[in-house]
Protein backbone atom coordinates (compact mmCIF):
# COMPACT_ATOMS: atom_id res chain seq x y z
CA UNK A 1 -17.67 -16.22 -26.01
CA UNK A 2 -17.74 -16.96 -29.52
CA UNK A 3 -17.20 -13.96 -31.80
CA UNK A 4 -19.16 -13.70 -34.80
CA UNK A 5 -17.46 -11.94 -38.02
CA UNK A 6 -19.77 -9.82 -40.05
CA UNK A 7 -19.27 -9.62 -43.80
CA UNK A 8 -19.83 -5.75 -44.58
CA UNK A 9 -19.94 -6.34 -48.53
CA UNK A 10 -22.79 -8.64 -49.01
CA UNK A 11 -24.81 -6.88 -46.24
CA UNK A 12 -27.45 -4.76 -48.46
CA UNK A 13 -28.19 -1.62 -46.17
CA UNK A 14 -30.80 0.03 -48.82
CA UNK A 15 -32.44 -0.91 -51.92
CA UNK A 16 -33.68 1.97 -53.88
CA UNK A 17 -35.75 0.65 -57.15
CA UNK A 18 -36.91 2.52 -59.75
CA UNK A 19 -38.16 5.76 -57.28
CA UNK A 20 -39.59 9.07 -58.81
CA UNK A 21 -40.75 11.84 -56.70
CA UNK A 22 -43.09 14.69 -58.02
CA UNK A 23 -43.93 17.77 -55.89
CA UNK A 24 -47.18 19.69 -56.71
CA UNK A 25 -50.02 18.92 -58.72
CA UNK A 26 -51.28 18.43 -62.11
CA UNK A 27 -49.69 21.31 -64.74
CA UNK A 28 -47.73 22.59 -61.48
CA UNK A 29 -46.05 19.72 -60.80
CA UNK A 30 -41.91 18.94 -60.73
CA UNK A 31 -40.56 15.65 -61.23
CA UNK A 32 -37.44 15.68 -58.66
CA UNK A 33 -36.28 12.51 -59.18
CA UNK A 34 -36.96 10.14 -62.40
CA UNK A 35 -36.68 6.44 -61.87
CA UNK A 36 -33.37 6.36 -59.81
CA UNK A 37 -32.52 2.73 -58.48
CA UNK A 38 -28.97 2.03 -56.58
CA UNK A 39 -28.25 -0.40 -53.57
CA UNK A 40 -25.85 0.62 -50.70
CA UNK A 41 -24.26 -1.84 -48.75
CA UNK A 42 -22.95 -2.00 -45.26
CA UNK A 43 -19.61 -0.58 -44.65
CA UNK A 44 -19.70 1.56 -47.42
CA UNK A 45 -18.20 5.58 -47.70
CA UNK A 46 -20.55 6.57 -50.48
CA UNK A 47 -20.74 10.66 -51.78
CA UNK A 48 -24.14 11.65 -53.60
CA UNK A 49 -23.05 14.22 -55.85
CA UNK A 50 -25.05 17.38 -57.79
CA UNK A 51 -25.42 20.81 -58.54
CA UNK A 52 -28.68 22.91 -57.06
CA UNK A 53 -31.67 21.64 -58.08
CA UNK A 54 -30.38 18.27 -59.20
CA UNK A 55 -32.46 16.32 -56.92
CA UNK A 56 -29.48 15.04 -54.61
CA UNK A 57 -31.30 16.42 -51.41
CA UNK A 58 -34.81 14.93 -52.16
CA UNK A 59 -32.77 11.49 -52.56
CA UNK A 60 -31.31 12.40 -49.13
CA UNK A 61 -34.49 13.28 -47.31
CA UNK A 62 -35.97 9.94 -48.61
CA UNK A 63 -32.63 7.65 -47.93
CA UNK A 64 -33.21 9.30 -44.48
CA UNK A 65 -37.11 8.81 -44.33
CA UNK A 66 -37.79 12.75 -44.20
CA UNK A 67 -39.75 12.82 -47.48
CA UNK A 68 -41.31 9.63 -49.30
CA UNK A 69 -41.49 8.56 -52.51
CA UNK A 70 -44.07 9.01 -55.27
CA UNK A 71 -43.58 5.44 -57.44
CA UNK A 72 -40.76 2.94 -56.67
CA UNK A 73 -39.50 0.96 -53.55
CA UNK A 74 -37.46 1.75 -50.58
CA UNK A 75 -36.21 -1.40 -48.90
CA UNK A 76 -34.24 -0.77 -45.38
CA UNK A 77 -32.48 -3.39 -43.82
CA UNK A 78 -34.57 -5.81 -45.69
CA UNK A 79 -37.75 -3.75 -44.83
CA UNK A 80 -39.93 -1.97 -47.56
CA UNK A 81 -40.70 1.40 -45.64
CA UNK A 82 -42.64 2.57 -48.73
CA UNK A 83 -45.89 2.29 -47.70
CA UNK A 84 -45.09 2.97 -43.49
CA UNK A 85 -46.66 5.58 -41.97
CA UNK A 86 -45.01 8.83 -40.90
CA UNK A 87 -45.04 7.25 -36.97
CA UNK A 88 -43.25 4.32 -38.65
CA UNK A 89 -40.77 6.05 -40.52
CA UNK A 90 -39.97 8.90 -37.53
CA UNK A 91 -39.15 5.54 -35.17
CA UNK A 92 -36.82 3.43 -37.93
CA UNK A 93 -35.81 7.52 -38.54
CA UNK A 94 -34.50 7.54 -34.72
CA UNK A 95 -33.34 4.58 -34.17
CA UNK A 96 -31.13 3.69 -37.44
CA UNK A 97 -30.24 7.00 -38.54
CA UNK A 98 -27.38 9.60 -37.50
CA UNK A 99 -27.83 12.78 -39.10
CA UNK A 100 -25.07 15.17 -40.02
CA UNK A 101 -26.13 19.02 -40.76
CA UNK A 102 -24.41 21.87 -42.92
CA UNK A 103 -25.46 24.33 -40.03
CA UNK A 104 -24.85 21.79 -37.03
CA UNK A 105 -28.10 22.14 -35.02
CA UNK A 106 -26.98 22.48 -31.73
CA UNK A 107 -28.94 23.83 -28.91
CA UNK A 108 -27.07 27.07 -28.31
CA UNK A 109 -26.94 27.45 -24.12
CA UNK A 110 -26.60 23.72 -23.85
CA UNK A 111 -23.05 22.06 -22.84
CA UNK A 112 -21.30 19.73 -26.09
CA UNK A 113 -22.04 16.92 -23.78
CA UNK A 114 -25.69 17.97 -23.01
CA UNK A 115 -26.07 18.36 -26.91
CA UNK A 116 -24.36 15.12 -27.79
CA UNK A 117 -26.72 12.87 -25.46
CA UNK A 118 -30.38 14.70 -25.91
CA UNK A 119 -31.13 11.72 -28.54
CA UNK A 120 -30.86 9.28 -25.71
CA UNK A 121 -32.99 11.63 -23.62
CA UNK A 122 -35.93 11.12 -26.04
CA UNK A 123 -34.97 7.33 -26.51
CA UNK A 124 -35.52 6.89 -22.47
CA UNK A 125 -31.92 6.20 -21.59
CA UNK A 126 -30.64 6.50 -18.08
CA UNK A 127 -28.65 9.39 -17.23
CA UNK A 128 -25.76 8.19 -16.27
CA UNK A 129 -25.58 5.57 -19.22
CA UNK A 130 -26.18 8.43 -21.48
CA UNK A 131 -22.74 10.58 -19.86
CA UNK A 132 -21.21 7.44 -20.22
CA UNK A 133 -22.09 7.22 -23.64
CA UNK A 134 -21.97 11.50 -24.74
CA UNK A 135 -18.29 11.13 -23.21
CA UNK A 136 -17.55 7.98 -25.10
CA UNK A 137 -18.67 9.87 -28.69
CA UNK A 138 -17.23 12.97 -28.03
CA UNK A 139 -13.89 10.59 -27.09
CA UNK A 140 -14.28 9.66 -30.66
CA UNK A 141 -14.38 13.03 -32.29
CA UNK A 142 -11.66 13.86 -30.33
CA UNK A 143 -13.63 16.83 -28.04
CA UNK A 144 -13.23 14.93 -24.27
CA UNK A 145 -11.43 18.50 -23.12
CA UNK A 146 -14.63 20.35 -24.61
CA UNK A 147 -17.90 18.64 -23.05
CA UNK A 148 -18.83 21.33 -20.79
CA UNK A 149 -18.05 24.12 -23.35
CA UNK A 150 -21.54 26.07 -25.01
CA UNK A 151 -21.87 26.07 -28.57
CA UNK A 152 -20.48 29.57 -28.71
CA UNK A 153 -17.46 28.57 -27.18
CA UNK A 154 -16.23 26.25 -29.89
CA UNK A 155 -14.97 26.68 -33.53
CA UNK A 156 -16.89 25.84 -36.57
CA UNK A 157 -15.04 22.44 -36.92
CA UNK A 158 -15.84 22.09 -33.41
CA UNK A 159 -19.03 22.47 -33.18
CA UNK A 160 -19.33 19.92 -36.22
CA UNK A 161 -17.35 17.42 -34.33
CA UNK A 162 -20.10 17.65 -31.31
CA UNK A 163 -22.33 17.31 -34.35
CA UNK A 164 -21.62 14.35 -35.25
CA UNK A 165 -20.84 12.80 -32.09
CA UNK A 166 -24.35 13.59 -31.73
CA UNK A 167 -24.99 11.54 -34.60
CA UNK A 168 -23.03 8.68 -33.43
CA UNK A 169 -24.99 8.45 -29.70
CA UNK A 170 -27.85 6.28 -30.83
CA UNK A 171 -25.39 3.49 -32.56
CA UNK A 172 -26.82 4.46 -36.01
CA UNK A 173 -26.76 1.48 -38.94
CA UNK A 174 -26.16 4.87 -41.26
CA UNK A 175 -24.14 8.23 -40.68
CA UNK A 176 -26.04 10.32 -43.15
CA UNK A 177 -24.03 13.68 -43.73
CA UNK A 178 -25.91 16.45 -45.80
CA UNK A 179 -22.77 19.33 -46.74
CA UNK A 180 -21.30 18.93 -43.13
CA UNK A 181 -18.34 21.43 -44.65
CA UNK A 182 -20.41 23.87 -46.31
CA UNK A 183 -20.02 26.49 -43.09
CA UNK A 184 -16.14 25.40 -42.54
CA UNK A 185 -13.29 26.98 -43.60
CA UNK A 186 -10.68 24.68 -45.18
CA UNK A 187 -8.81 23.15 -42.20
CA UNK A 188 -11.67 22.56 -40.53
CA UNK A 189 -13.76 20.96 -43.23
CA UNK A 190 -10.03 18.42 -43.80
CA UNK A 191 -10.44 17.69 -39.85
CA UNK A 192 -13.84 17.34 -40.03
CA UNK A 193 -13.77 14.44 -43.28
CA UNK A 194 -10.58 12.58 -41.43
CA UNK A 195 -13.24 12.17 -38.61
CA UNK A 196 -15.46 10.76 -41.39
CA UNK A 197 -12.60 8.62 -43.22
CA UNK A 198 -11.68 7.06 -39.62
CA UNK A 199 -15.73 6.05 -38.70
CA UNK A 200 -16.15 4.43 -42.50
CA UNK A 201 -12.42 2.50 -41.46
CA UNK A 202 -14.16 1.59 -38.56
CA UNK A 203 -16.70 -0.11 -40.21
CA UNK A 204 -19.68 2.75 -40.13
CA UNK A 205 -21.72 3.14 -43.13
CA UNK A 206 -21.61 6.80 -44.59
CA UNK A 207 -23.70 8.61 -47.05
CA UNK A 208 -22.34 11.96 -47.58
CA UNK A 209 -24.12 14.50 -49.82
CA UNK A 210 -22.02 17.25 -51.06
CA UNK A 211 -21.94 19.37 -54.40
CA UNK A 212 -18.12 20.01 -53.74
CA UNK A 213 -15.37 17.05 -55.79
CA UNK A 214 -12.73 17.33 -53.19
CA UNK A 215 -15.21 16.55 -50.56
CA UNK A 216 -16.68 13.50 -52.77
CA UNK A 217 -13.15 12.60 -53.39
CA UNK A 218 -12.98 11.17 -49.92
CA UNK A 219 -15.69 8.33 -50.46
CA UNK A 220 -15.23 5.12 -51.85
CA UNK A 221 -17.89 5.56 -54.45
CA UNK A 222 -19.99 8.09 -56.11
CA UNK A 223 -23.27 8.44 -56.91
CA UNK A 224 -23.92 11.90 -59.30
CA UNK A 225 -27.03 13.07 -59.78
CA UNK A 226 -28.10 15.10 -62.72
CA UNK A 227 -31.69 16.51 -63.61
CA UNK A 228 -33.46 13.82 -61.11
CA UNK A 229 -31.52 11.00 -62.66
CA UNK A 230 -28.38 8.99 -61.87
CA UNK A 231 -25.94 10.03 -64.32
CA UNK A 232 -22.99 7.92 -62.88
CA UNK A 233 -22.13 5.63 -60.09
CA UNK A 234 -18.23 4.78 -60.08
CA UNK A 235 -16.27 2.85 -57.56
CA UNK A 236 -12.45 2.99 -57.29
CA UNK A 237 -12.88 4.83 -60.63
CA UNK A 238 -14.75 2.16 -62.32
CA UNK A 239 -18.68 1.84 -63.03
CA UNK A 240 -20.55 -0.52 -60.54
């Protein structure tokens, strides 16, 4: 079989150009993001830094087609989503995206490994391919011993790590991780971004949106985000 080797830098994931979004209307409206335009690129461990308010979470929600924009363009893969249609955007939504929560979201009297493969429930998948699959994920995160343990059986850092072997299940082109610390104590939040370190080594594409440094100090690049507008965007400590 002849094995085809995929070039993660010059593979553009998303173009963002020139996107505002305003909330409201007329003299009540706010501008949450002003004209912001980056690319990400396959392979690539990138932090989206900002205080409260800065607009870092609206840039999230539309990098993970939860919220659209007002002006601008979101390409995907190629795709401009910009104008698709919620059914559109909750499909390329399930199928591309892996989402990674501050407060976890699991189903509270459902097993790690029933939690893990519910995604492939909705997707149609066979049971026993998606077992195959929750124990392959949970494998990754390290949490074989724990599939059959409840939510309220497992640690903070644990129940992150089911988390985002949840996120992993569908095969995601993006692992998009909004404060997945925030609720951990310090140990756990270290075990938690080694998990995250390893899967961008492995060649997944993160996006990780945190307002803490030492959390954004673990990505390759950083985007900050100040007042709606991109304020900086340094690689290895240089601008891109």
């Amino acid at each position: 079989m002849r094995h085809v080797k995929i070039c993660l830098v010059e593979s553009t994931l998303i173009e963002i150009s020139n996107v505002s979004k305003v909330y409201g209307v007329d003299g009540a409206q706010t501008h949450a993001l002003r004209g912001v335009g980056f690319e990400i690129h396959v392979g690539e461990f990138v932090a989206i830094i900002g205080q409260s308010g800065s607009g870092k979470s609206t840039l999230m929600n539309i990098i993970g087609f939860l919220d659209t924009v007002t002006t601008g363009h979101y390409k995907f893969k190629g795709q401009n989503v910009t104008t698709f249609t919620d059914d559109q955007l909750a499909h390329i939504r399930n199928r591309e995206i892996g989402f990674v929560f501050q407060s976890f979201n699991l189903l509270p009297r459902t097993s790690s490994l029933d939690n893990v493969r519910m995604p492939l429930v909705y997707a149609g998948v066979s049971d026993s391919e998606q077992i195959e699959r929750g124990k392959e994920v949970l494998k990754m995160v390290g949490l074989e011993h724990r599939m059959g343990h409840m939510p309220n059986q497992l640690s903070g850092g644990q129940q992150q790590r089911v988390a985002i072997a949840r996120a992993l299940i569908n095969k995601p082109s993006l692992i998009l991780a909004d404060e997945p610390t925030g609720n951990l104590d310090t140990e756990s939040g270290k075990d938690v971004m080694k998990i995250f370190d390893k899967l961008n080594k492995d060649g997944h594409t993160v996006i990780l949106v945190t307002h803490e440094k030492n959390i954004a100090a673990h990505a390759k690049r950083v985007i900050e985000v100040l007042d709606g507008r991109i304020v900086r965007d340094e690689k290895n400590g240089h601008n891109v």
